[in-house]
N, C-alpha and C. Protein backbone atom coordinates (compact mmCIF):
# COMPACT_ATOMS: atom_id res chain seq x y z
N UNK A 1 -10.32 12.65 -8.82
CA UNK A 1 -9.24 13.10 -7.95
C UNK A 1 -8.20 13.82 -8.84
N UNK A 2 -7.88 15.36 -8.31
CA UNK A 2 -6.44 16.01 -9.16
C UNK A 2 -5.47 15.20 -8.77
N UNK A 3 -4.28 15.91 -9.95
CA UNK A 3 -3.30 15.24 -9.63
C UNK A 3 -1.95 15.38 -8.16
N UNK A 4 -2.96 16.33 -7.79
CA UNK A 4 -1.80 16.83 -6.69
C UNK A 4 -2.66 15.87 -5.23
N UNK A 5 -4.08 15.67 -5.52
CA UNK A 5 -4.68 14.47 -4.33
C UNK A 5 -4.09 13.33 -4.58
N UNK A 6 -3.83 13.16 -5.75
CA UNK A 6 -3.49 11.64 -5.94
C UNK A 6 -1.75 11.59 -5.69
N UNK A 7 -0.81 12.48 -6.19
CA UNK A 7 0.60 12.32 -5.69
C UNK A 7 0.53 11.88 -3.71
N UNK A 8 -0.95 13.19 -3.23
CA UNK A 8 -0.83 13.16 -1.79
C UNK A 8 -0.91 12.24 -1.30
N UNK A 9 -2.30 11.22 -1.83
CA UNK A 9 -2.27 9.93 -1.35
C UNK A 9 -1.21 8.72 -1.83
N UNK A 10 -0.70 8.87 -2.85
CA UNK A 10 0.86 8.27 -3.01
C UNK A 10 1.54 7.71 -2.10
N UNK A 11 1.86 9.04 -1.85
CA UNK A 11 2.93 9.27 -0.88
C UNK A 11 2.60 8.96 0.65
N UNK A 12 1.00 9.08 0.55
CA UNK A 12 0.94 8.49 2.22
C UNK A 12 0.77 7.28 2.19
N UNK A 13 0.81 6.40 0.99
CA UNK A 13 0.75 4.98 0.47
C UNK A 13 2.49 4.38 1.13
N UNK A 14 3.24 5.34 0.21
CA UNK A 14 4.56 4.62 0.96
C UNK A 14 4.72 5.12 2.19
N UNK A 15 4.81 6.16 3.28
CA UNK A 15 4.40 6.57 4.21
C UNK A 15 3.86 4.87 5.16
N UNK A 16 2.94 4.39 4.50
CA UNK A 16 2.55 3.29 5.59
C UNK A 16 3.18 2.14 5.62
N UNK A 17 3.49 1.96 3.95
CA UNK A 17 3.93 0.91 3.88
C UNK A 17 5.83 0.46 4.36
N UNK A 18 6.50 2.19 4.12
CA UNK A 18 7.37 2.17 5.49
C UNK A 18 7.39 2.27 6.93
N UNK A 19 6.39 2.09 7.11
CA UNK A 19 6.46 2.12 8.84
C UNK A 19 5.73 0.44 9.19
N UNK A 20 5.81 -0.01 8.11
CA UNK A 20 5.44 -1.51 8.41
C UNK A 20 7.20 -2.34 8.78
N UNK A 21 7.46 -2.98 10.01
CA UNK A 21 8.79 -3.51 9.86
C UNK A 21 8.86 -5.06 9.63
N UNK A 22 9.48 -4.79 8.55
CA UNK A 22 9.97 -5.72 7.49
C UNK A 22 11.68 -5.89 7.67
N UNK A 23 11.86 -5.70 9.27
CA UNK A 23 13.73 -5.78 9.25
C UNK A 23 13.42 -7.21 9.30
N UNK A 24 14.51 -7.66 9.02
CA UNK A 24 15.30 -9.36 9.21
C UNK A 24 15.96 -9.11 10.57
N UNK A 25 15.65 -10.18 11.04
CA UNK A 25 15.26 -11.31 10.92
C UNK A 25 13.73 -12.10 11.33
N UNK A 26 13.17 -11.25 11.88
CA UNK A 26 11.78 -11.39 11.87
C UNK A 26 10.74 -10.38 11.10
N UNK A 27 11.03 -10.20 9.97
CA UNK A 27 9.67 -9.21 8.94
C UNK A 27 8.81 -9.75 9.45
N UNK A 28 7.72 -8.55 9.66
CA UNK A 28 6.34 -8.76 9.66
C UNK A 28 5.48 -8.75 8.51
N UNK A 29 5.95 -9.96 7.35
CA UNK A 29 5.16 -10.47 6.55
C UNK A 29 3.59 -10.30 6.46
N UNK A 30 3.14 -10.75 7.33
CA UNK A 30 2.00 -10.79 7.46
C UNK A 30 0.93 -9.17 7.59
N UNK A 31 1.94 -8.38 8.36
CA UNK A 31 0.90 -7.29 8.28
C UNK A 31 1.09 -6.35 6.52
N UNK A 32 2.80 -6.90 5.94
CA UNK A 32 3.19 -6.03 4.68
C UNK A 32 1.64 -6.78 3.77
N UNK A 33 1.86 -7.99 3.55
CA UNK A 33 1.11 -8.42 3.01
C UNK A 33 -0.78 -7.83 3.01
N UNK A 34 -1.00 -7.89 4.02
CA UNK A 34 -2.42 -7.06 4.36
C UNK A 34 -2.37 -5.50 3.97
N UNK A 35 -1.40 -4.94 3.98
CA UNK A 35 -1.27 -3.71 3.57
C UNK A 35 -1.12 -4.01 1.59
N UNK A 36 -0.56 -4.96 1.29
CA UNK A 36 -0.72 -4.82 -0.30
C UNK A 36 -2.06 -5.41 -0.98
N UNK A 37 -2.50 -5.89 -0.33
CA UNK A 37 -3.82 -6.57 -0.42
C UNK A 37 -4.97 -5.72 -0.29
N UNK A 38 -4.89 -4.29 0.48
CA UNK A 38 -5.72 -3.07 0.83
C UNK A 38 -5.49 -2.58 -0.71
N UNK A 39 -3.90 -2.39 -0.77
CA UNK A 39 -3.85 -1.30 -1.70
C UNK A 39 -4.13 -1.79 -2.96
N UNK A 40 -4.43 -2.97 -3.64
CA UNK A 40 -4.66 -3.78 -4.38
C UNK A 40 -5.87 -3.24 -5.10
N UNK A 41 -7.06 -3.83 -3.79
CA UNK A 41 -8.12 -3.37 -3.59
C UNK A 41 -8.59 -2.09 -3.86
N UNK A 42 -8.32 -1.23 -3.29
CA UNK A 42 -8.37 0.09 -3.60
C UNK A 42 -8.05 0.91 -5.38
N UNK A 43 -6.98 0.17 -5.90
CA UNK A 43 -6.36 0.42 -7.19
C UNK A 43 -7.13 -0.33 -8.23
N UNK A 44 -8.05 -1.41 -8.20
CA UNK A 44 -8.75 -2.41 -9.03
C UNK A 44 -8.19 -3.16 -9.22
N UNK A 45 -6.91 -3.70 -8.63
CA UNK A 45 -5.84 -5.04 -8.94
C UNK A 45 -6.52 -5.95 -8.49
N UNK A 46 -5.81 -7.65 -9.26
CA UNK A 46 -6.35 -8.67 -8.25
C UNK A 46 -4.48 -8.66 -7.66
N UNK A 47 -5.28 -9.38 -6.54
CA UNK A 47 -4.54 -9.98 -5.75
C UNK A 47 -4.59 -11.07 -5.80
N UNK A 48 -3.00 -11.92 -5.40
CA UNK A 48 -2.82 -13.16 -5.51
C UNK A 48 -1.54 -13.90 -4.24
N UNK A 49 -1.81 -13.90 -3.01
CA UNK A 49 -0.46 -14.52 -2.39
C UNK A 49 -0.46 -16.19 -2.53
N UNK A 50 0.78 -16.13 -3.01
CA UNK A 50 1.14 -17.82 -3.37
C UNK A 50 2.26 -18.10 -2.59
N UNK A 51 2.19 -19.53 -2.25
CA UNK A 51 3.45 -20.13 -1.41
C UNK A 51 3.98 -20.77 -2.26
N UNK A 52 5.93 -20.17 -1.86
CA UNK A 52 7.04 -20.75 -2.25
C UNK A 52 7.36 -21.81 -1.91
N UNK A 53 7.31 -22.09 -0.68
CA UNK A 53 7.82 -23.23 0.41
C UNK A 53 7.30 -22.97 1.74
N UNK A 54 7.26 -23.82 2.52
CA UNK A 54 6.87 -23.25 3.81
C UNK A 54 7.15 -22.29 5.00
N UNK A 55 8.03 -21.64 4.44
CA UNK A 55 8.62 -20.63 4.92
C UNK A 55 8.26 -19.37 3.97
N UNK A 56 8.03 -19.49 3.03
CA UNK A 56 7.99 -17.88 1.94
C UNK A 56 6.76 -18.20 1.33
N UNK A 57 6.24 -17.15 1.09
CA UNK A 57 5.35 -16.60 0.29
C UNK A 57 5.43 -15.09 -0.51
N UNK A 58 5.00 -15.37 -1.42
CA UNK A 58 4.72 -13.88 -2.11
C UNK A 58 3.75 -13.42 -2.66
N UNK A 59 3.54 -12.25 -2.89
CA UNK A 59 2.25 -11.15 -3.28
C UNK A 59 2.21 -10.93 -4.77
N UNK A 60 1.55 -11.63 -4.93
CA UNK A 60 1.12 -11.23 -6.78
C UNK A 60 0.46 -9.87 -6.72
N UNK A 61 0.34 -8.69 -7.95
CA UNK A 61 -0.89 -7.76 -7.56
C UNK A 61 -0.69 -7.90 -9.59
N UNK A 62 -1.90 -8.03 -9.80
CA UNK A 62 -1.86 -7.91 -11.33
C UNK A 62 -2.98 -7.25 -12.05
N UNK A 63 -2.42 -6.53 -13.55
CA UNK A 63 -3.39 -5.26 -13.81
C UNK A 63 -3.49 -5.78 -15.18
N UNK A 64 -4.49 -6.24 -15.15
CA UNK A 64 -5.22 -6.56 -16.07
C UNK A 64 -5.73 -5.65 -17.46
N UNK A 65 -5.45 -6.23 -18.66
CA UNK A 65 -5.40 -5.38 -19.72
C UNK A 65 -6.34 -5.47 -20.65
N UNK A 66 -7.41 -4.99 -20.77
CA UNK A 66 -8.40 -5.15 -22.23
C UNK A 66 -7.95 -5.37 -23.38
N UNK A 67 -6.77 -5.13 -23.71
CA UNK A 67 -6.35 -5.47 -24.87
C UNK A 67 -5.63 -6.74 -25.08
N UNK A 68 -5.82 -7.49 -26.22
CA UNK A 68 -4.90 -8.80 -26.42
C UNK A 68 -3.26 -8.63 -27.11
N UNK A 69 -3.56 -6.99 -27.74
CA UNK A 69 -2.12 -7.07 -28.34
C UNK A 69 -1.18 -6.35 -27.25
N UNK A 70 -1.41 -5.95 -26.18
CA UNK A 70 -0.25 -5.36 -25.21
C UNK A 70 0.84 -6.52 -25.02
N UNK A 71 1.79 -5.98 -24.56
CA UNK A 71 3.26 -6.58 -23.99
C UNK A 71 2.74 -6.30 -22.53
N UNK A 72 3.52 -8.23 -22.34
CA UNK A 72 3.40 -7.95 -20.55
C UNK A 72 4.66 -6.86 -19.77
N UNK A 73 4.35 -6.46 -18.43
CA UNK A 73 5.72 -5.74 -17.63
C UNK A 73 5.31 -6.52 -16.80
N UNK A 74 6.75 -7.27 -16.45
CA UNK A 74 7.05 -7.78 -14.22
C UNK A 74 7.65 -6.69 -13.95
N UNK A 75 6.61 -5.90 -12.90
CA UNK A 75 7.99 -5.37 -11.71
C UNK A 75 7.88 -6.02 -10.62
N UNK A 76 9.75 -6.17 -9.83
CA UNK A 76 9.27 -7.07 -8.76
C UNK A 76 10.11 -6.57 -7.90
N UNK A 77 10.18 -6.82 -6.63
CA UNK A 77 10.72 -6.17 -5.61
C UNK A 77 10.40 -7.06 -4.60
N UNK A 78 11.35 -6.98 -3.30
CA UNK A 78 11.14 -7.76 -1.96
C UNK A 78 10.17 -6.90 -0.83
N UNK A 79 10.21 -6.94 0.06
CA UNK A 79 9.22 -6.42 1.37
C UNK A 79 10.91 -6.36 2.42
N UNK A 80 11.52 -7.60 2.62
CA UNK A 80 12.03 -7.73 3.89
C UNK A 80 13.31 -6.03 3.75
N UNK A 81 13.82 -6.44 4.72
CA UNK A 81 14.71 -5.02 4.87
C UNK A 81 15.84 -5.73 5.88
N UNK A 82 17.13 -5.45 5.56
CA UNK A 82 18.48 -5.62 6.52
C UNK A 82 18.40 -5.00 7.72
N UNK A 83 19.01 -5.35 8.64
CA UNK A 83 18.64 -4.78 10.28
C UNK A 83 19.28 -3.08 9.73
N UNK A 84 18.96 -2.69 10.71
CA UNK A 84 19.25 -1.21 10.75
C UNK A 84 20.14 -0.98 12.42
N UNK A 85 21.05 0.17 12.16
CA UNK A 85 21.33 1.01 13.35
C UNK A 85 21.21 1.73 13.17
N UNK A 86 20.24 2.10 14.43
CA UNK A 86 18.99 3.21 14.65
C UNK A 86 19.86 4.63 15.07
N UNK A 87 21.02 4.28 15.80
CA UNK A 87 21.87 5.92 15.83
C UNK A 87 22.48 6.05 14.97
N UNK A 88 22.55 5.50 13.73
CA UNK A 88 23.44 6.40 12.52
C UNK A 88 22.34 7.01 11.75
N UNK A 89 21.11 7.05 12.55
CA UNK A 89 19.73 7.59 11.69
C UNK A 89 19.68 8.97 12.44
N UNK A 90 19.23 9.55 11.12
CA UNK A 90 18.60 11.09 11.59
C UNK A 90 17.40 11.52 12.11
N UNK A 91 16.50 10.47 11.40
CA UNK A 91 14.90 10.09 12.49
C UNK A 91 14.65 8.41 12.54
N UNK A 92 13.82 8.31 12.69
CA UNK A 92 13.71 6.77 13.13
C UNK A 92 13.25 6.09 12.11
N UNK A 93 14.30 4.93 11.44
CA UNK A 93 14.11 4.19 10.21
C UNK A 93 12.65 3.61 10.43
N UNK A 94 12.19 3.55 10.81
CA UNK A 94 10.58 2.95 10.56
C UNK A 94 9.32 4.18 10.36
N UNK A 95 9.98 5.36 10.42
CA UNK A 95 9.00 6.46 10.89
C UNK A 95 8.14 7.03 9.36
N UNK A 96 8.82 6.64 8.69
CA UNK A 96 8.71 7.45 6.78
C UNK A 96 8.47 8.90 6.86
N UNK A 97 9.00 9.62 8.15
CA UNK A 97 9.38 11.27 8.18
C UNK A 97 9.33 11.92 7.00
N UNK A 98 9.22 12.94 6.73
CA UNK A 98 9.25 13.74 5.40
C UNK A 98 9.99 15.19 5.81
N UNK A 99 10.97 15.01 5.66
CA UNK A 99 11.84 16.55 5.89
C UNK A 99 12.78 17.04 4.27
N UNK A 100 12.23 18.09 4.12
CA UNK A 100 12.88 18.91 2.78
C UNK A 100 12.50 17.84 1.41
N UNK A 101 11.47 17.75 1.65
CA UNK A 101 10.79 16.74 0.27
C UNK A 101 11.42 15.54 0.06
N UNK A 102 12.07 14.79 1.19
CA UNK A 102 11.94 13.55 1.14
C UNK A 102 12.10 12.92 2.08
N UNK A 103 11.28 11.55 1.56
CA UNK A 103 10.93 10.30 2.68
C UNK A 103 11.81 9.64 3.27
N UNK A 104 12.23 9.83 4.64
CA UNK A 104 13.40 8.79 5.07
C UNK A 104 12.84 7.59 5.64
N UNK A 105 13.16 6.62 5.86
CA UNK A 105 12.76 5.21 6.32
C UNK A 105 13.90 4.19 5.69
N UNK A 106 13.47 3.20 6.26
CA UNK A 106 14.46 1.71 5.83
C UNK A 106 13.47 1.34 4.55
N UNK A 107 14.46 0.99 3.56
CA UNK A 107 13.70 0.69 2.45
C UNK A 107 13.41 1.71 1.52
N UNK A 108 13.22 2.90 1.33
CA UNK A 108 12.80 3.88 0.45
C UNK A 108 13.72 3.97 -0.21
N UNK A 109 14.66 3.93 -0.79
CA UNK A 109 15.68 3.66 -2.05
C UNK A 109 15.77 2.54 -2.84
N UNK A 110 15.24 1.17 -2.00
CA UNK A 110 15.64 0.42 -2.65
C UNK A 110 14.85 -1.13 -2.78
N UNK A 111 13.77 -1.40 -1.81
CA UNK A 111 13.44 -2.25 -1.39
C UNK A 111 11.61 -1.87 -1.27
N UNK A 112 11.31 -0.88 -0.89
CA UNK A 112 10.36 -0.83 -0.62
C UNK A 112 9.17 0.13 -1.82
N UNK A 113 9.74 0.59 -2.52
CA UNK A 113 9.49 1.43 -4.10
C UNK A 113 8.86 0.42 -5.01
């Protein structure tokens, strides 16, 4: 795959994974989760969801290294998202629209990256 297929599919990666709603107070956990578990899959990661408590869980995705002398990286990030009002929006926070080269949705700055 070039590199301009692979930015394309990127981007339709976050594309889905913003139009999954993850507002509070009811995230749909369950479908974000199945969506990181695809993309996991797809990338050669394992996957790992572990429970916090009976209420939370979280998504391990880990990339495994042939080498013994590398340094580990955590990146970590949440799924859920703060409610939104939908008329101070210019398209619809769940939509991941693409106007003038960039993605609008709830989450794409800060939460969902």
């Amino acid at each position: 795959m070039n590199d301009k297929d692979q930015k394309q599919l990127a981007i339709q990666h976050f594309v889905e994974y913003i139009q999954i709603k993850t507002v509070q107070p009811q995230p749909d956990y369950d479908k974000a989760f199945e969506f990181l578990k695809k993309y996991a899959q797809e990338l050669d990661l394992e996957y790992s969801l572990i429970t916090i408590d009976e209420d939370r869980q979280a998504a391990i995705l880990t990339w495994l290294s042939s080498s013994t002398n590398e340094q580990s990286i955590v990146l970590n990030s949440h799924i859920d998202v703060v409610p939104v009002f939908e008329e101070y929006w210019i398209v619809p926070p769940f939509s991941g629209e693409i106007h003038d080269d960039k993605i609008y949705g709830r989450g794409t700055q800060d939460m969902k990256w």
